[in-house]
Protein backbone atom coordinates (compact mmCIF):
# COMPACT_ATOMS: atom_id res chain seq x y z
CA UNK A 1 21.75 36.93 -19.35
CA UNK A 2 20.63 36.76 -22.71
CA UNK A 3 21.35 32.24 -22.80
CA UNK A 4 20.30 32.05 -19.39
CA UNK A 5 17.47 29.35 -20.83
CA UNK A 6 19.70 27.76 -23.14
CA UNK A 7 19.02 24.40 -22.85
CA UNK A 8 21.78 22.52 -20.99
CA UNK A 9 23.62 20.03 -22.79
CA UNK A 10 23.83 16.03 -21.96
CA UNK A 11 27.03 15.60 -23.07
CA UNK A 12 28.42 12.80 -20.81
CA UNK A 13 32.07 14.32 -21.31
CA UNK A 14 35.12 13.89 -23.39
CA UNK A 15 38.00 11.30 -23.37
CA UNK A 16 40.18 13.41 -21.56
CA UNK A 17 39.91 14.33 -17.81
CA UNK A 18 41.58 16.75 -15.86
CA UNK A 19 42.72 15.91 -12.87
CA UNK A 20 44.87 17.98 -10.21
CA UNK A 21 45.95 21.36 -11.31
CA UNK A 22 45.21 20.77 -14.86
CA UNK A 23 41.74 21.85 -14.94
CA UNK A 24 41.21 25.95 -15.89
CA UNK A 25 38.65 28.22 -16.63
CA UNK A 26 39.19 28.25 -20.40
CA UNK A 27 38.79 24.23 -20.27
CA UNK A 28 35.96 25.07 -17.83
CA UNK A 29 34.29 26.46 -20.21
CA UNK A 30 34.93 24.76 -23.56
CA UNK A 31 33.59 21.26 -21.29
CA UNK A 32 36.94 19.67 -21.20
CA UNK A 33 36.15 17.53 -18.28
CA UNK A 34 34.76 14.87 -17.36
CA UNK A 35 31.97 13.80 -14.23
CA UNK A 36 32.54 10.41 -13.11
CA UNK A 37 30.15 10.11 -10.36
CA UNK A 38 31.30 6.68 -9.20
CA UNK A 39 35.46 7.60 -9.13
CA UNK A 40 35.03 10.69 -8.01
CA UNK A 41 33.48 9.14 -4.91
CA UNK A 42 36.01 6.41 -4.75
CA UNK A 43 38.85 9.00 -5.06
CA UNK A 44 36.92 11.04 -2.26
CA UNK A 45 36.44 8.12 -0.12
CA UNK A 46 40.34 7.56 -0.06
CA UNK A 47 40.77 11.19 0.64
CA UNK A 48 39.08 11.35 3.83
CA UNK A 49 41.88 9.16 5.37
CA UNK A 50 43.58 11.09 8.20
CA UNK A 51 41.41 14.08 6.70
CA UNK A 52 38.10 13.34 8.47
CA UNK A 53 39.11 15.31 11.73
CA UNK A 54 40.20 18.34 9.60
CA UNK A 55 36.51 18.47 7.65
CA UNK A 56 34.72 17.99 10.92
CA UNK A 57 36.92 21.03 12.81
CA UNK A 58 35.89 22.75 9.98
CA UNK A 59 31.79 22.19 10.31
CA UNK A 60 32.30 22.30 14.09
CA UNK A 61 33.87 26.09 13.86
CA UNK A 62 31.50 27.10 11.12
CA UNK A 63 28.64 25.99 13.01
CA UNK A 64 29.65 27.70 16.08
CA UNK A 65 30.52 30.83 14.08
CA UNK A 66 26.82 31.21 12.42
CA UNK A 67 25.37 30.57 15.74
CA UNK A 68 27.21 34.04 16.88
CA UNK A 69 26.66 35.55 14.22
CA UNK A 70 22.37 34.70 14.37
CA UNK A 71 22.85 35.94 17.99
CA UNK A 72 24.83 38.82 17.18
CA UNK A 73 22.61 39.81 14.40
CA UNK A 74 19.28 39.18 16.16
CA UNK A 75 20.92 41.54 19.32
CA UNK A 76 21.88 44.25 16.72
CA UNK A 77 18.44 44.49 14.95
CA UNK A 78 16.12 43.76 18.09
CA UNK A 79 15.14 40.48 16.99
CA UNK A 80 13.36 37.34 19.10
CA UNK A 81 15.89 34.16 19.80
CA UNK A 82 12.94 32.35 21.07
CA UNK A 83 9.86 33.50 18.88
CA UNK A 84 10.89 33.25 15.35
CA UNK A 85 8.03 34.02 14.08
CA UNK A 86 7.28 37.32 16.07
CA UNK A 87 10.17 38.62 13.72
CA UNK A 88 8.91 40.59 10.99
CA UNK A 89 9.62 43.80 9.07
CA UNK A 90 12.40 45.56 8.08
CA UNK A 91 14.57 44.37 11.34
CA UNK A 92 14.21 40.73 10.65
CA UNK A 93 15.12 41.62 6.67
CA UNK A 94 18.18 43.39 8.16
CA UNK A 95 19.16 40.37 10.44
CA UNK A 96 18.82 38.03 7.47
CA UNK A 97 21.30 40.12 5.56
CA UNK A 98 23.51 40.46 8.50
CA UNK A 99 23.37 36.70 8.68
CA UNK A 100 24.05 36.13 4.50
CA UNK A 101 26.83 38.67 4.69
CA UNK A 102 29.01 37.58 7.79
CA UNK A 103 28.38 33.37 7.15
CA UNK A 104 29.13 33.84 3.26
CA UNK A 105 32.93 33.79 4.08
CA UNK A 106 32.59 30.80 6.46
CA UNK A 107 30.59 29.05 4.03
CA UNK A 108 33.39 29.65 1.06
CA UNK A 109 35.91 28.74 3.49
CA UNK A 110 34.17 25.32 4.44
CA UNK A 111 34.01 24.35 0.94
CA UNK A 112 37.81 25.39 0.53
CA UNK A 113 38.50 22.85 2.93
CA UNK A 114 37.22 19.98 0.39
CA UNK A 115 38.80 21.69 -2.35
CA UNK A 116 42.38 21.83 -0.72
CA UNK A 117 42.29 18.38 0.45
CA UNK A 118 41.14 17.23 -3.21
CA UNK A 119 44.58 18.85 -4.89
CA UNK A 120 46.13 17.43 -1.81
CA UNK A 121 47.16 20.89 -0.20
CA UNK A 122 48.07 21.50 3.06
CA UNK A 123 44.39 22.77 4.82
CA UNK A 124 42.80 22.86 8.63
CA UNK A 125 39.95 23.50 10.03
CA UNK A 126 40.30 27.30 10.28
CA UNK A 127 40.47 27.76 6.48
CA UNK A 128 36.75 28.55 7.38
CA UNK A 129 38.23 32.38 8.93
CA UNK A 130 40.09 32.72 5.93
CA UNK A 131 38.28 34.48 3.57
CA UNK A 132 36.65 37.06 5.71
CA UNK A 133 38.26 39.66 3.30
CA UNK A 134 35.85 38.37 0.35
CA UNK A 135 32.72 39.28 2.32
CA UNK A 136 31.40 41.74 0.06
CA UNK A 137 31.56 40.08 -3.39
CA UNK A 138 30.48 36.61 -1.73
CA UNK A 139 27.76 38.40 0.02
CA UNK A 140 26.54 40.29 -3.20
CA UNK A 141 27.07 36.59 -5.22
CA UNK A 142 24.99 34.62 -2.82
CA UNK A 143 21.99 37.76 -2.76
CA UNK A 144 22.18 37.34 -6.78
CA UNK A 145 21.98 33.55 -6.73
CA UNK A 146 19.06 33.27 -4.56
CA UNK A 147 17.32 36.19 -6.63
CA UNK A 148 17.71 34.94 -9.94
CA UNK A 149 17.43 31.17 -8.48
CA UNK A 150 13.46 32.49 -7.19
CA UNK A 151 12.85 34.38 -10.43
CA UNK A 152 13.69 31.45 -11.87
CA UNK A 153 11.18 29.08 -10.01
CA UNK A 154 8.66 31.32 -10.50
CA UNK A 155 9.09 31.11 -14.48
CA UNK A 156 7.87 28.02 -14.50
CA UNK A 157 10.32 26.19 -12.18
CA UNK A 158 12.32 24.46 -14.77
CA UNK A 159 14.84 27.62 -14.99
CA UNK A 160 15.30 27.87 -11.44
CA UNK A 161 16.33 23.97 -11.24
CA UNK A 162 19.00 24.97 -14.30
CA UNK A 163 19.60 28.11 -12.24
CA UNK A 164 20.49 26.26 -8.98
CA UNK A 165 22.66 23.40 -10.59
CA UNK A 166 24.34 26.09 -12.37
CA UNK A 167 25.76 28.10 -9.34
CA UNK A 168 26.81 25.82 -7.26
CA UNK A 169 30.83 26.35 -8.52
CA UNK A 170 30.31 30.67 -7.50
CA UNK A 171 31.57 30.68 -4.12
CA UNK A 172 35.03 28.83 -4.53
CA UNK A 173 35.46 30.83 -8.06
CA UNK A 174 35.59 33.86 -5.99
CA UNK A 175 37.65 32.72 -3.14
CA UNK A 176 40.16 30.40 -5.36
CA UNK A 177 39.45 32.62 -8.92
CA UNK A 178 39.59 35.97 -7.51
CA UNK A 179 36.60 36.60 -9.67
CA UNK A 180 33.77 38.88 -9.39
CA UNK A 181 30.33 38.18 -7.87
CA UNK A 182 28.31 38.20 -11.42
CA UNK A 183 31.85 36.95 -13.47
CA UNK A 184 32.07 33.80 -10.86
CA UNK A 185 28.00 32.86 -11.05
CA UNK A 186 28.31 33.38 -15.38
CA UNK A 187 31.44 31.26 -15.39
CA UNK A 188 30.00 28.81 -12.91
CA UNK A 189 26.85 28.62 -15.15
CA UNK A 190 28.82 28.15 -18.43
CA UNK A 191 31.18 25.59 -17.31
CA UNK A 192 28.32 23.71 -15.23
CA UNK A 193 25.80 23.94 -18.82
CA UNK A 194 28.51 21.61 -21.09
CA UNK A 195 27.61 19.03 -18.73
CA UNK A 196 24.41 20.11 -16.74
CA UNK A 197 23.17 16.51 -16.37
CA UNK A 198 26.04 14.75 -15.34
CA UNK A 199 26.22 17.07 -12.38
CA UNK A 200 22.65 17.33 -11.69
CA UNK A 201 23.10 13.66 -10.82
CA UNK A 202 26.06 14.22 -9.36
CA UNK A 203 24.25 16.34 -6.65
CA UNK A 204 20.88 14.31 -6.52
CA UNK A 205 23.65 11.44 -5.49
CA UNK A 206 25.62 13.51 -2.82
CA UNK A 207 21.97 14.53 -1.26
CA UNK A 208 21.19 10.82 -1.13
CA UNK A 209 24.28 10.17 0.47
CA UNK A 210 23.47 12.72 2.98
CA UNK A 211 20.38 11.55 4.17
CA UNK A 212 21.23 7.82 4.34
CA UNK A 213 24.17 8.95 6.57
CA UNK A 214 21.55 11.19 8.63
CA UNK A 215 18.90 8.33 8.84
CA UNK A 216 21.60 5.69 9.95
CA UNK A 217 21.19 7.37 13.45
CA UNK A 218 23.12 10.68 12.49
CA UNK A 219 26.50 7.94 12.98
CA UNK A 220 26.82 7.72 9.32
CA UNK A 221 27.28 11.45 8.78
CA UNK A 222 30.70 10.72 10.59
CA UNK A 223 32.11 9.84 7.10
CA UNK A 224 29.64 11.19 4.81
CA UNK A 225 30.30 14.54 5.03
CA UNK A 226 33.78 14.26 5.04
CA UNK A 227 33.80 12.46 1.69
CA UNK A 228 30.54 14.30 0.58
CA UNK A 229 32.59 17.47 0.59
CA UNK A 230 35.66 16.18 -0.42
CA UNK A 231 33.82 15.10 -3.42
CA UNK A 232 33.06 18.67 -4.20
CA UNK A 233 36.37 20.00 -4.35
CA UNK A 234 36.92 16.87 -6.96
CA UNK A 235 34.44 18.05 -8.97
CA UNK A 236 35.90 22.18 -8.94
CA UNK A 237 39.46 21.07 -9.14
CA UNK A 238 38.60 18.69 -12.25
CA UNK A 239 37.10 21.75 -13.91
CA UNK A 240 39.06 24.62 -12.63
CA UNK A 241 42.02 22.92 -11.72
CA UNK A 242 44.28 25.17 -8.75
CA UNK A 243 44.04 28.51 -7.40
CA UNK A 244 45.15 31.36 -9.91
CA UNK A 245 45.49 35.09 -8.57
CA UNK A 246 44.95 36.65 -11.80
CA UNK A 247 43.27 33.94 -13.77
CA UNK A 248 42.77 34.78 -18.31
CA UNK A 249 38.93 33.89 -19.21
């Protein structure tokens, strides 16, 4: 953790791009790639042709699944469905970390879904169930993320803005990677840094996009979350390229 304030770099990004499966770690990490906010959009937009249906089976399952989950969770640990804030204590702690641990692998599965259809892979809606054997190391990354992500804010907030931008590549790393909690939020972080800005915007846009579809009477969200998540898995497979068992770093 020793360059975790480095400060992140504004370099807008070589000549060359990698696109499909040519993206890796070790490119990852020197910053050979590019963010094109605007094609990587476009290319996303395309993608969500005959692909909307799959992304939306895939929110529709994981929101069912948390809602179980919450339920189950709340049962388990004696906790109030209808009086939030009567929940307090160690039992509420242990229902939150019920919750983190059993909706991490819906949450990496959810993103996989944008991922696969970006390197134009065969994917449905239940790729969200499909990583329920990486609970443990996606629970422990997301714990560690929001940890450092606090400690971060409360060093003067700048770090935990760097902090946040700089994990948002863990989860998939650990599904599609096979890579350790702390190894997939460091190589997330160091890949993110050559280019920090650039995809700082590129999430301030995707947020903007979110809300405009929300505010357009919740109808716009029909296609904006399809090709808002989409547009993720553009981003990780333009950096990391495709899935690799045993991956060098």
């Amino acid at each position: 953790m020793s360059d975790i304030y480095n400060a992140p770099e504004a370099d807008l990004g070589g000549d060359h791009q990698a696109n499909g499966g040519e993206g890796s770690i070790p490119k990852a990490l020197a910053g050979d790639y590019k963010v094109a906010i605007g094609e990587t959009l476009s290319e996303a937009w395309a993608k969500t042709s005959g692909r909307k249906g799959t992304v939306w089976l895939g929110v529709l399952l994981y929101l069912v699944a948390y809602i179980a989950i919450t339920v189950i969770a709340n049962l388990i640990t004696g906790q109030s469905m209808t009086n939030p804030d009567a929940n307090q204590g160690f039992g509420a702690i242990l229902s939150q970390i019920i919750i983190l641990a059993a909706s991490a692998p819906l949450g990496a599965g959810l993103m996989m879904i944008g991922i696969k259809i970006a390197r134009d892979e065969q994917v449905s809606g239940t790729e969200v169930f499909a990583y329920f054997d990486k609970t443990l190391p996606l629970a422990v990354g997301m714990i560690l993320t929001y940890l450092l992500v606090v400690l971060g804010f409360i060093l003067l907030v700048l770090p935990g803005i760097y902090l946040m931008i700089g994990y948002i590549l863990m989860m998939p790393l650990i599904v599609d990677k096979n890579l350790g909690p702390w190894q997939a939020l460091e190589v997330s972080r160091k890949a993110v840094t050559k280019h920090w800005f650039p995809i700082f915007g590129f999430v301030i846009v995707l947020f903007l996009l979110y809300i405009a579809g929300f505010l357009a009477l919740l109808i716009g969200l029909i296609w904006a979350i399809p090709t808002l998540g989409i547009a993720y898995g553009i981003l990780y497979r333009n950096m990391f390229g495709g899935h690799e068992a045993n991956p060098e770093i």
